[in-house]
N, C-alpha and C. Protein backbone atom coordinates (compact mmCIF):
# COMPACT_ATOMS: atom_id res chain seq x y z
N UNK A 1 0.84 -1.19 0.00
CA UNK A 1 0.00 0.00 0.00
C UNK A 1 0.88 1.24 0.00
N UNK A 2 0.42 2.36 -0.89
CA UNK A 2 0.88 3.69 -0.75
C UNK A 2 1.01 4.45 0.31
N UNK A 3 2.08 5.04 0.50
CA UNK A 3 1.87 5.80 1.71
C UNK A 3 1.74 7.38 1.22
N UNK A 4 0.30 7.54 1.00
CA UNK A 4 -0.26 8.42 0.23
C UNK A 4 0.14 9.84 1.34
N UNK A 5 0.51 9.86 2.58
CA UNK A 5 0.48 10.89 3.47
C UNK A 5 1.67 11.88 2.64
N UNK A 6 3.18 11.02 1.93
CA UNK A 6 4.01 11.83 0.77
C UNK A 6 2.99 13.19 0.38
N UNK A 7 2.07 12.75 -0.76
CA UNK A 7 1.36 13.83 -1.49
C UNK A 7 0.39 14.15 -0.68
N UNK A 8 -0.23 13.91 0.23
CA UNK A 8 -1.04 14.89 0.68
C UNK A 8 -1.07 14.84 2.20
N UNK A 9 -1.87 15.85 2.99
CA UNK A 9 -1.85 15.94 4.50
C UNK A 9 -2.66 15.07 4.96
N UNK A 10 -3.69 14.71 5.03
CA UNK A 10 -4.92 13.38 5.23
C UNK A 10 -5.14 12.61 4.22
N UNK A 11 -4.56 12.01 4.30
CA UNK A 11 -5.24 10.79 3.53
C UNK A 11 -6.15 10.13 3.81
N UNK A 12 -7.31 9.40 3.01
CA UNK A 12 -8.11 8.45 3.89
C UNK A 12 -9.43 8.94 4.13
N UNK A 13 -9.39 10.41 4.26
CA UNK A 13 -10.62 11.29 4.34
C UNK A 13 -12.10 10.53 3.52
N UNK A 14 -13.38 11.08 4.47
CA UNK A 14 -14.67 10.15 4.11
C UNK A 14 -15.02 11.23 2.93
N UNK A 15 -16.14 10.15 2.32
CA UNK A 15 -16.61 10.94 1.46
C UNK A 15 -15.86 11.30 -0.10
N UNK A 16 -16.99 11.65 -0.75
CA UNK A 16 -16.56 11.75 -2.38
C UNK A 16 -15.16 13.04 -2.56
N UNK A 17 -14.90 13.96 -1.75
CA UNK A 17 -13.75 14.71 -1.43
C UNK A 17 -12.33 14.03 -0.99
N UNK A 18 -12.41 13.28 -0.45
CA UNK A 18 -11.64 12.32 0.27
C UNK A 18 -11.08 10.92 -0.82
N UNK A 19 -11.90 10.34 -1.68
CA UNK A 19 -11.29 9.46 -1.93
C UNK A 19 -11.12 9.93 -3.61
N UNK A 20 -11.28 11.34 -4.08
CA UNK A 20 -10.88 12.23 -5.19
C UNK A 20 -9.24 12.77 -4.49
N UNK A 21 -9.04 13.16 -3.38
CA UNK A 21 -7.59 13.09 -2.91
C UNK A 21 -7.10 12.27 -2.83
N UNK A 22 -7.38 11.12 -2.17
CA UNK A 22 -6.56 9.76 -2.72
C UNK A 22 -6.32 9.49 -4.23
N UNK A 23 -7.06 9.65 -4.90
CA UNK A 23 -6.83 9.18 -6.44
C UNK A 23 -5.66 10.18 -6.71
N UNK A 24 -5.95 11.85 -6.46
CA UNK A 24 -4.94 12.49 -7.03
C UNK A 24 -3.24 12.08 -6.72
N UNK A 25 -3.64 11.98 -5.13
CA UNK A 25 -2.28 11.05 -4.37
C UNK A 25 -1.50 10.00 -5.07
N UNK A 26 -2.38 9.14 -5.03
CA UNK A 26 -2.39 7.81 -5.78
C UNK A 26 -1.42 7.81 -7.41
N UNK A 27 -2.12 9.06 -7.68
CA UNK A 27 -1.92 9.34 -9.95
C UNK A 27 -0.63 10.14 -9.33
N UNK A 28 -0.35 11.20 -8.57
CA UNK A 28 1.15 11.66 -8.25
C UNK A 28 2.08 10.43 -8.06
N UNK A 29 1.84 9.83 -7.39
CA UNK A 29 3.14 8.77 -6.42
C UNK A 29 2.92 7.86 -7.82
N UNK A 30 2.06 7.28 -8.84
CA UNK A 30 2.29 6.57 -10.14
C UNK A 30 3.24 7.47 -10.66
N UNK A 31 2.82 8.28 -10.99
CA UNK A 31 3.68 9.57 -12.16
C UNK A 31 5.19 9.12 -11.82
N UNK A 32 5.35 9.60 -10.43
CA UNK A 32 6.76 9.77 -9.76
C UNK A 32 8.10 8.79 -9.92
N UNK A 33 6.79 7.24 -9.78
CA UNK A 33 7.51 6.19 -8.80
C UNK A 33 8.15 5.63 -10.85
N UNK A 34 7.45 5.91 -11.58
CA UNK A 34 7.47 5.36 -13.19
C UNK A 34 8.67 6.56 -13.47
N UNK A 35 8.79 7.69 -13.72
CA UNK A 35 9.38 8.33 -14.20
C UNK A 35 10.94 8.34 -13.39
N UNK A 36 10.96 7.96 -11.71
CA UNK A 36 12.11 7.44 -11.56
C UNK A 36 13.01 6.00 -11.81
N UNK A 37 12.06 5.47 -11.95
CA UNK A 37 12.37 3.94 -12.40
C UNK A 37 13.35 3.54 -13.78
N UNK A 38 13.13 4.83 -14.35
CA UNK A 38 13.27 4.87 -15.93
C UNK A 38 15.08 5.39 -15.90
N UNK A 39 15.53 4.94 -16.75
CA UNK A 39 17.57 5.65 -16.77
C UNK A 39 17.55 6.68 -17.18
N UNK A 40 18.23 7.46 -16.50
CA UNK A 40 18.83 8.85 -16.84
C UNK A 40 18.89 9.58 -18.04
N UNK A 41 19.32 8.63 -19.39
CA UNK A 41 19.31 9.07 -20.66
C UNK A 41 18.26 8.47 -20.88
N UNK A 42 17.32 8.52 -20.87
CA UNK A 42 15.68 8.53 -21.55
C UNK A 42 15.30 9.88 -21.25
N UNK A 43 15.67 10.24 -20.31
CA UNK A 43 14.98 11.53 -19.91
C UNK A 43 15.10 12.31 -21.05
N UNK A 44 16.33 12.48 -21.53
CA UNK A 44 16.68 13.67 -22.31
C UNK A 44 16.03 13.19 -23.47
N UNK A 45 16.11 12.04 -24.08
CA UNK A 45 16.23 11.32 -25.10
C UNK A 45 14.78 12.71 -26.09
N UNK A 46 14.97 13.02 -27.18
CA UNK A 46 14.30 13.25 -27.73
C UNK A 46 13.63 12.58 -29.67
N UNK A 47 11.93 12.82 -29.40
CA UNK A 47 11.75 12.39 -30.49
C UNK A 47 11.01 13.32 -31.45
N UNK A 48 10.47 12.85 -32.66
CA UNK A 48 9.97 14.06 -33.66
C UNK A 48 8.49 14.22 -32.73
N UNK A 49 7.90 15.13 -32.94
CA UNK A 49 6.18 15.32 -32.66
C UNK A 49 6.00 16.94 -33.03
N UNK A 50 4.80 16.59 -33.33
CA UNK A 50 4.23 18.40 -33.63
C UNK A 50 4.27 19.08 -32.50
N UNK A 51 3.70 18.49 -31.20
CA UNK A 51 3.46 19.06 -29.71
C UNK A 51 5.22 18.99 -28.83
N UNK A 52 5.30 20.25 -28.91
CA UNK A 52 6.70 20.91 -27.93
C UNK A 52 6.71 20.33 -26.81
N UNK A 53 5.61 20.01 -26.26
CA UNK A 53 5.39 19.88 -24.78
C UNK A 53 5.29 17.89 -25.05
N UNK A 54 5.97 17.41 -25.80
CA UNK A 54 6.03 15.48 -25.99
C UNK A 54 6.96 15.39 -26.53
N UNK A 55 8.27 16.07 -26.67
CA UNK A 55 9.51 15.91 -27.43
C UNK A 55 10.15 14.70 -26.85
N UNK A 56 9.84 15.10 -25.63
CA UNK A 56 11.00 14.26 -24.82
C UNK A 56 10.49 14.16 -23.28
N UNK A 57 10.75 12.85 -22.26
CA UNK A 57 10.39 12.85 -21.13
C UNK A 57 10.40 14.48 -20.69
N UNK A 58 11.90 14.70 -20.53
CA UNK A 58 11.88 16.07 -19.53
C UNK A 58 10.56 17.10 -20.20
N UNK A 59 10.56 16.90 -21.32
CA UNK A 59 9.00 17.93 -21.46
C UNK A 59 7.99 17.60 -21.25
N UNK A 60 7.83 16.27 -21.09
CA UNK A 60 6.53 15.64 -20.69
C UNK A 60 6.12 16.18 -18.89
N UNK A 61 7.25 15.94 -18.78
CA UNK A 61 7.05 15.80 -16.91
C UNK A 61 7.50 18.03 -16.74
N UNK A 62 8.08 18.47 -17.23
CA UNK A 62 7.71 19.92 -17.14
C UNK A 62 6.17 20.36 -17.36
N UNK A 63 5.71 19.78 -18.70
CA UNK A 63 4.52 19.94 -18.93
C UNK A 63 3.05 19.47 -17.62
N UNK A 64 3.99 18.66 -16.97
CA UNK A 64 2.60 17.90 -15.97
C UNK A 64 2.98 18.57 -14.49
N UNK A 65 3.95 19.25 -14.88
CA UNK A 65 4.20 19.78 -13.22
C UNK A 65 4.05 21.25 -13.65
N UNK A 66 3.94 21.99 -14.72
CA UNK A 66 3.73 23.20 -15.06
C UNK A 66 1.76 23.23 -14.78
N UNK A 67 1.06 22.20 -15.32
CA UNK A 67 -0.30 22.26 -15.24
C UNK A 67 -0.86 21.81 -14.08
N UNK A 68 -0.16 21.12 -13.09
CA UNK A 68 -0.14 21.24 -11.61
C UNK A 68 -0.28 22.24 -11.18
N UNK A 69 0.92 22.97 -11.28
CA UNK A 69 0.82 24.56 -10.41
C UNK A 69 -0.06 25.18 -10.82
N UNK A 70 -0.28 25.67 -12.30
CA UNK A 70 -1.74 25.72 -12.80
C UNK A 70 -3.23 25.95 -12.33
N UNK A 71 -3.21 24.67 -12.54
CA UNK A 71 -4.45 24.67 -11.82
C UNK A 71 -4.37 24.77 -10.17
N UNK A 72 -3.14 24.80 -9.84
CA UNK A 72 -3.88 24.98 -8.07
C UNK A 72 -3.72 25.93 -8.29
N UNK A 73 -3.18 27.22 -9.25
CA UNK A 73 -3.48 28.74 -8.83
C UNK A 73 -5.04 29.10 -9.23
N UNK A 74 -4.96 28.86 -10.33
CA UNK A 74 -6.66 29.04 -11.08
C UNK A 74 -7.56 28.27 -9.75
N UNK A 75 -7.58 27.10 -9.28
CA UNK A 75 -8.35 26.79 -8.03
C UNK A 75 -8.21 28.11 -6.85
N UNK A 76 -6.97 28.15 -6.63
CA UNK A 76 -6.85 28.66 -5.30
C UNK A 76 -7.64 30.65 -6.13
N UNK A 77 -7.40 31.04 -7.08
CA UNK A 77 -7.98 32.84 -7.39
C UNK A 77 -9.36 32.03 -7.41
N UNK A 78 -9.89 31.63 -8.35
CA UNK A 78 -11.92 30.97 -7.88
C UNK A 78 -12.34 31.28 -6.92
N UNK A 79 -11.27 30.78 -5.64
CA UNK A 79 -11.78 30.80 -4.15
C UNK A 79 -11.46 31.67 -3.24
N UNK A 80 -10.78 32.81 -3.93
CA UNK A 80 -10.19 33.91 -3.31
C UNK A 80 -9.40 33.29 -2.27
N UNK A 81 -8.52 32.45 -2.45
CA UNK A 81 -7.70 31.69 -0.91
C UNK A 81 -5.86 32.56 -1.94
N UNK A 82 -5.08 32.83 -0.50
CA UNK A 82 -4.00 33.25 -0.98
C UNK A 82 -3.15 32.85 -2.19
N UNK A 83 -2.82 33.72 -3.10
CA UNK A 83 -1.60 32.90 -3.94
C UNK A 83 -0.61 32.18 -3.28
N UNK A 84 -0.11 31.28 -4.16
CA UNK A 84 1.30 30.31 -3.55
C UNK A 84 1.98 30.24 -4.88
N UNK A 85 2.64 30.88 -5.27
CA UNK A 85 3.20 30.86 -6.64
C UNK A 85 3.89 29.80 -6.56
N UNK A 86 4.53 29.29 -8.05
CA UNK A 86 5.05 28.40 -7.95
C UNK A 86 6.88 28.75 -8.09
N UNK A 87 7.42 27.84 -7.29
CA UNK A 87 8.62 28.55 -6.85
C UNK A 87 9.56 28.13 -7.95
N UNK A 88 10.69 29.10 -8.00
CA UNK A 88 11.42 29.16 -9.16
C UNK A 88 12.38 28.08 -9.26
N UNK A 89 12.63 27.75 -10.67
CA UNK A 89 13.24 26.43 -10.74
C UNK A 89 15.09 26.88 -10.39
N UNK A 90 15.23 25.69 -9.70
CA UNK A 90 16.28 25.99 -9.20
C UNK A 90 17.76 25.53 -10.25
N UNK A 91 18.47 25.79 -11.25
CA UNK A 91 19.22 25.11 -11.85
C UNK A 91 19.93 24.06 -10.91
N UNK A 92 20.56 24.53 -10.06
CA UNK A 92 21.39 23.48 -9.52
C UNK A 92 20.96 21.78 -9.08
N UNK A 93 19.27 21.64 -9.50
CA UNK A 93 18.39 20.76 -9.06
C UNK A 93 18.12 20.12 -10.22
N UNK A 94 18.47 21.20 -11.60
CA UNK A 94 18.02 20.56 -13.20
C UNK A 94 18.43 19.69 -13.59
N UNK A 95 18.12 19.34 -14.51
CA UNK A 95 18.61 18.55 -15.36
C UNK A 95 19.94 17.90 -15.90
N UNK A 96 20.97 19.36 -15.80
CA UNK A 96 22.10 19.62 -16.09
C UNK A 96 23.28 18.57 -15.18
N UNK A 97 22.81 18.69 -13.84
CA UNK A 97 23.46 18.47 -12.65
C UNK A 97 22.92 17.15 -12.36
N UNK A 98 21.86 16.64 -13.11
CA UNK A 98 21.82 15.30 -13.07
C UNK A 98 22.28 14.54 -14.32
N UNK A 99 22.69 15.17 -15.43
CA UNK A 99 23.09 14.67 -16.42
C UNK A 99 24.93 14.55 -15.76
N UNK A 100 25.59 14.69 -15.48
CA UNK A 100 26.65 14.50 -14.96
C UNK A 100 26.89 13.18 -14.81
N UNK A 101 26.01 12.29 -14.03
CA UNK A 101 26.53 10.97 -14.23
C UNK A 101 26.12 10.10 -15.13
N UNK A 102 25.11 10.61 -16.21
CA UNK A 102 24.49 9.80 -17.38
C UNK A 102 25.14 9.92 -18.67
N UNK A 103 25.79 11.15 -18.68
CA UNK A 103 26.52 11.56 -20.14
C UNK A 103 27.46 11.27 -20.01
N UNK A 104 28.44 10.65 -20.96
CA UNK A 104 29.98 10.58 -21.09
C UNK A 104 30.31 10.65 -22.85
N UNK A 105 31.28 11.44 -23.07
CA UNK A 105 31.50 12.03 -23.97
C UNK A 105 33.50 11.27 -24.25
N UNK A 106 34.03 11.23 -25.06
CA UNK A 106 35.04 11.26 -25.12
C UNK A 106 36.42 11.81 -26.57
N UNK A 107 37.25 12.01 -26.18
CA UNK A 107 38.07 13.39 -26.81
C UNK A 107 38.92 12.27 -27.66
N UNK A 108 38.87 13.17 -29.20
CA UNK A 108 39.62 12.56 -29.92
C UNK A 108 41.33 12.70 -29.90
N UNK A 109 41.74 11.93 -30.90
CA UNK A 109 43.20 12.23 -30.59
C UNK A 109 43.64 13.74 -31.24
N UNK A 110 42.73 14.37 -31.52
CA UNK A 110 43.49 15.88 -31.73
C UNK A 110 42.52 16.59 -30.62
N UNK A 111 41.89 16.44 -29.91
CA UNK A 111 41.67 16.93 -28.18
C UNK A 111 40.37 17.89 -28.69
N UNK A 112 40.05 17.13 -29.33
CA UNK A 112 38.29 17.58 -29.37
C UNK A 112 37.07 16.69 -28.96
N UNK A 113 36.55 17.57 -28.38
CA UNK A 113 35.18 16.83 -27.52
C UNK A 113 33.92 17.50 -28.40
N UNK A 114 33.51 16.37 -28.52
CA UNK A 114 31.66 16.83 -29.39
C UNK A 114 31.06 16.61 -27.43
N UNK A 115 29.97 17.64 -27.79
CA UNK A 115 29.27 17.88 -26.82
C UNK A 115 27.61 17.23 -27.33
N UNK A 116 27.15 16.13 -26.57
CA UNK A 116 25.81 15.84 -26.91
C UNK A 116 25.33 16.43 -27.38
N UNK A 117 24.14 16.61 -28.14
CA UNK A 117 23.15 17.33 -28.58
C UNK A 117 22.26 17.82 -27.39
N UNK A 118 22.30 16.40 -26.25
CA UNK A 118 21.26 16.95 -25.11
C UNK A 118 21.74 17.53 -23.93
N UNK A 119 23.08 17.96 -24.32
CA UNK A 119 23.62 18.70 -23.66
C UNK A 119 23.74 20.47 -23.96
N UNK A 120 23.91 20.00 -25.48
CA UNK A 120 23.91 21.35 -26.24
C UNK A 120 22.43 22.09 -25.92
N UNK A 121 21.43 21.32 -26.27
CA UNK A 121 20.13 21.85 -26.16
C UNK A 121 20.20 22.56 -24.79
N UNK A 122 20.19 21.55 -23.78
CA UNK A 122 19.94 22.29 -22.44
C UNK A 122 20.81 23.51 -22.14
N UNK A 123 22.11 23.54 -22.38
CA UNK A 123 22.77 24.65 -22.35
C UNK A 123 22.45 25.83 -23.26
N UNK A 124 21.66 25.68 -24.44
CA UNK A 124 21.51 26.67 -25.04
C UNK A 124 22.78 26.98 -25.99
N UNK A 125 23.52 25.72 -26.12
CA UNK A 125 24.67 26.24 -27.05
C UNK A 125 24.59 26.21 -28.40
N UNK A 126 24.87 26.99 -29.40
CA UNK A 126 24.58 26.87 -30.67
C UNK A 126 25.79 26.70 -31.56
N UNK A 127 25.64 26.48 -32.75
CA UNK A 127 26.66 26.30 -33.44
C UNK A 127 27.56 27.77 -33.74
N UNK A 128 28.52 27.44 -33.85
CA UNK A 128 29.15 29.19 -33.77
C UNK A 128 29.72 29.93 -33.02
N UNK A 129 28.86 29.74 -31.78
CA UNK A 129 28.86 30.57 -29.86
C UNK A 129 30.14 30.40 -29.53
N UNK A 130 30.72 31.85 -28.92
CA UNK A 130 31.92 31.18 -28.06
C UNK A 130 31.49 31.19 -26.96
N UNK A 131 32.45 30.08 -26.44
CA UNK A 131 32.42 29.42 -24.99
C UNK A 131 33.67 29.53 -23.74
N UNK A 132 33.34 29.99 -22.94
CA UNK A 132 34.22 30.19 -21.91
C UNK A 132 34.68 28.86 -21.28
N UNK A 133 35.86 28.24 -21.64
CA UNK A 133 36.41 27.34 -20.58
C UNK A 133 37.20 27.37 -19.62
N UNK A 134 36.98 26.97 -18.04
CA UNK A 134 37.96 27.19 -17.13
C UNK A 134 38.19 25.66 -16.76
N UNK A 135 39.40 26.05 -15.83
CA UNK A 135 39.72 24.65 -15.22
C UNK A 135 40.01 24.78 -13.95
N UNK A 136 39.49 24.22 -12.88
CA UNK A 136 39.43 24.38 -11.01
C UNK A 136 39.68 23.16 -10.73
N UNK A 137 40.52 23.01 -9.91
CA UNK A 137 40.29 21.54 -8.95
C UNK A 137 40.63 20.22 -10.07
N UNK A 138 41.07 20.33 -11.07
CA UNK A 138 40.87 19.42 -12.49
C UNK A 138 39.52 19.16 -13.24
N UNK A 139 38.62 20.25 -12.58
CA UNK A 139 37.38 20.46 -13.30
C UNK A 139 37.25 20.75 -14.32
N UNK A 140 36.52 20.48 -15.73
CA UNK A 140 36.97 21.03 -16.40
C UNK A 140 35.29 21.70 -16.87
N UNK A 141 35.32 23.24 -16.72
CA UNK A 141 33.39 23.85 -17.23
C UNK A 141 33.80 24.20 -18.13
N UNK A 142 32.64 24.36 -19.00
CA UNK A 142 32.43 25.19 -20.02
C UNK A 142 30.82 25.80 -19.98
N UNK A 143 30.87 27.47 -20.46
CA UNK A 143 29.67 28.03 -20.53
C UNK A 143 29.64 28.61 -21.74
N UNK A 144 28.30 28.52 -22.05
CA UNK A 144 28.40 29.83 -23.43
C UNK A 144 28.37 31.59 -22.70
N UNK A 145 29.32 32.65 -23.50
CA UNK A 145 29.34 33.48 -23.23
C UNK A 145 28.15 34.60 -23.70
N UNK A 146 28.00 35.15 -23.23
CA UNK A 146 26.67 35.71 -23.51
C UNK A 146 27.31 36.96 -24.70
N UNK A 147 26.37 37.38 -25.69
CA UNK A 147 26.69 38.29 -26.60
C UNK A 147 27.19 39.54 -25.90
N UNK A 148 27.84 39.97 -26.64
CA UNK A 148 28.12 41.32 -26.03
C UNK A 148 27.01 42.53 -26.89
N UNK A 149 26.04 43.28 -25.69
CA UNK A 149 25.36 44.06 -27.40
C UNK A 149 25.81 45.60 -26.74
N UNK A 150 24.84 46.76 -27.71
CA UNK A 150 24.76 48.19 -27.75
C UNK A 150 23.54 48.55 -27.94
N UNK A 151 22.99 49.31 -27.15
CA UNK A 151 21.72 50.05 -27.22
C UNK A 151 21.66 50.85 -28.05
N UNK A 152 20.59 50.60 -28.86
CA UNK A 152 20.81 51.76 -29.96
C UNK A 152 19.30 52.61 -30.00
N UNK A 153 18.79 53.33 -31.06
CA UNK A 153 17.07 53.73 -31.17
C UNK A 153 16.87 53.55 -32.53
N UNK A 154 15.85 52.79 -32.25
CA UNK A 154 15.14 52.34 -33.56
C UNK A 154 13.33 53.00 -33.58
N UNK A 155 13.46 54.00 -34.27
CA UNK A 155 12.17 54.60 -34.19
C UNK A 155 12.27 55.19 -32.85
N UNK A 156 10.63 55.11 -32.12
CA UNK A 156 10.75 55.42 -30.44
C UNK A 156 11.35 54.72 -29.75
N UNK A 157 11.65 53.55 -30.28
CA UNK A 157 12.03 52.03 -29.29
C UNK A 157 13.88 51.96 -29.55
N UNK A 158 14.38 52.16 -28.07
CA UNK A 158 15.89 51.63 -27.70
C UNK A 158 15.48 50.50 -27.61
N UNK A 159 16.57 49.72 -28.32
CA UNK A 159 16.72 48.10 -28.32
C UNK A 159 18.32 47.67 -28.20
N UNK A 160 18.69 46.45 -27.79
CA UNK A 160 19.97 45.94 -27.85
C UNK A 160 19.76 44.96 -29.03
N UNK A 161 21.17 45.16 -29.75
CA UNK A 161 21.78 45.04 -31.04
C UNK A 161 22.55 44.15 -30.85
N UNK A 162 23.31 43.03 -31.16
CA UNK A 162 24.11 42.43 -31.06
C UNK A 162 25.80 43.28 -31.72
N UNK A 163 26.88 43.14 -31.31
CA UNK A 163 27.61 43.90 -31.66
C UNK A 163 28.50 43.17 -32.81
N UNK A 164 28.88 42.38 -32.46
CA UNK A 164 28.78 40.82 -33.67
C UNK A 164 28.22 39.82 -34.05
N UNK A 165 27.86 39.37 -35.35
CA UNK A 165 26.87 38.39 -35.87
C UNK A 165 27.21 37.37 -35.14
N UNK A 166 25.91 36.61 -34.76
CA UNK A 166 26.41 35.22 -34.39
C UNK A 166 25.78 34.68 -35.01
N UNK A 167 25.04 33.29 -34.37
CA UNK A 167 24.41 32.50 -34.98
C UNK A 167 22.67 32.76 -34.66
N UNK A 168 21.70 32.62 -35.41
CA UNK A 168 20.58 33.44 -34.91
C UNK A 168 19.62 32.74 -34.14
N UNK A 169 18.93 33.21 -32.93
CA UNK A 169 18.18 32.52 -32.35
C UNK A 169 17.21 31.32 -33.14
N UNK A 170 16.76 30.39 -32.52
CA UNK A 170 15.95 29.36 -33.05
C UNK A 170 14.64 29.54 -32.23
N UNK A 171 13.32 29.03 -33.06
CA UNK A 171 12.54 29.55 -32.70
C UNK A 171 11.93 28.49 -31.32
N UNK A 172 12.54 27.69 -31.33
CA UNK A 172 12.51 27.30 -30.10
C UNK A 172 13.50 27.84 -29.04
N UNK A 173 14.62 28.31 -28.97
CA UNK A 173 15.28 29.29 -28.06
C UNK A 173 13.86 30.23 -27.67
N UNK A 174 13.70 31.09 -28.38
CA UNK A 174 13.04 32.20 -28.17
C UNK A 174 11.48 32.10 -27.38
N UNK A 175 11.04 30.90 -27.97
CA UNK A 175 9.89 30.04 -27.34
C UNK A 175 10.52 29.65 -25.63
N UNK A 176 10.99 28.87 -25.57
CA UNK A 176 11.81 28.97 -24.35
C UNK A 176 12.00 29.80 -23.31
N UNK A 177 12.61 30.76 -23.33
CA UNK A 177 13.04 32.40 -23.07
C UNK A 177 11.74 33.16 -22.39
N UNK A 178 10.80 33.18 -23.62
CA UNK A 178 9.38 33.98 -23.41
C UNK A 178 8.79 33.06 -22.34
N UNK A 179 8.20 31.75 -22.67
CA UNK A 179 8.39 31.09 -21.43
C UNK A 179 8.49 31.16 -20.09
N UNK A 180 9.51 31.04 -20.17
CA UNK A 180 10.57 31.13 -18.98
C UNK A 180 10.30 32.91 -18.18
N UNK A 181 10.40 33.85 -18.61
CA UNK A 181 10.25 34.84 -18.47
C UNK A 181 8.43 35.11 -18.07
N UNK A 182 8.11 34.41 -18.81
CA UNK A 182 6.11 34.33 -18.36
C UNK A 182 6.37 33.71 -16.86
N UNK A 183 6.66 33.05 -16.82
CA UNK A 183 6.85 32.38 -15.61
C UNK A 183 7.46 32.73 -14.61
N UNK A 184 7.96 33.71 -14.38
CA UNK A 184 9.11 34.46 -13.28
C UNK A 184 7.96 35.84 -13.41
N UNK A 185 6.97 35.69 -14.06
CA UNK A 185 6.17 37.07 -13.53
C UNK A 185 7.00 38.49 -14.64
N UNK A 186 7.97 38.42 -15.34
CA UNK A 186 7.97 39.77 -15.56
C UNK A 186 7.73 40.33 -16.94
């Protein structure tokens, strides 16, 4: 038996309220207990589909924990009961930092490393980008460096310009971004 008390505060509760919380309990701790069961590189693993939100596990399970928070906000404004926003994703908890022990990559004999694709994706690295590498401790990071731009005026509207061509956003970057930015409220 589940120990449904994980997802919720009472479990067990009488009545048609009560055993609609168990089910939700119940469909969380399924979701959870399946999606950890599964290896590390599935997660990332991506396939073709029209829908953004079924590319790949990690979008599946963003997608079901994005419509979670969701709806308990849309529930909780209905009922005039306080907001509880949903709290910001923490990188150091992502994806990234769990891909560490699933990815292994290795350097040819002229000391080049191809970087996954599902590594590239998550980092946002594109073809072209330069990348900052350091080395700590025999660590070895790499980040993409962010453009350098200039404010300029275009019509009424100041905008930043890139100051050298790079490679141009993809419209999933930018999808992403907006996103991401919807979501932090600003």
């Amino acid at each position: 038996m589940t120990d449904l008390s994980v997802f919720i505060d009472r479990p067990g509760q009488p009545g048609a309220f009560g055993a609609l919380m168990d089910e939700y309990a119940l469909a969380a701790e399924g979701f959870c207990s399946t999606v950890e069961a599964l290896p590390a590189d599935l997660f990332l693993l991506r396939r073709e589909s029209a829908d953004p939100e079924m590319v790949s596990l990690q979008s599946i399970c963003a997608h079901v924990v994005g419509a979670a928070y969701g709806y308990a906000l849309y529930i909780r404004d209905a009922r005039k009961m306080p907001r509880r926003e949903r709290p910001p994703l923490n990188p150091r908890r992502g994806i990234l930092s769990a891909m560490r022990d699933a990815i292994q990559a290795t350097i040819d004999s002229a000391g080049r490393l191809v970087l996954p694709k599902a590594v590239r994706d998550e980092a946002g690295i594109l073809p072209g980008m330069t990348l900052r590498i350091t080395v700590q401790e025999g660590k070895v990071e790499i980040e993409p460096l962010p453009r350098e731009v200039k404010i300029v005026q275009r019509g009424p509207l100041w905008v930043a310009v890139p100051v050298e061509e790079g490679p141009p956003l993809s419209a999933a970057t930018v999808e992403q971004v907006l996103r991401e930015v919807r979501e932090r409220g600003e």
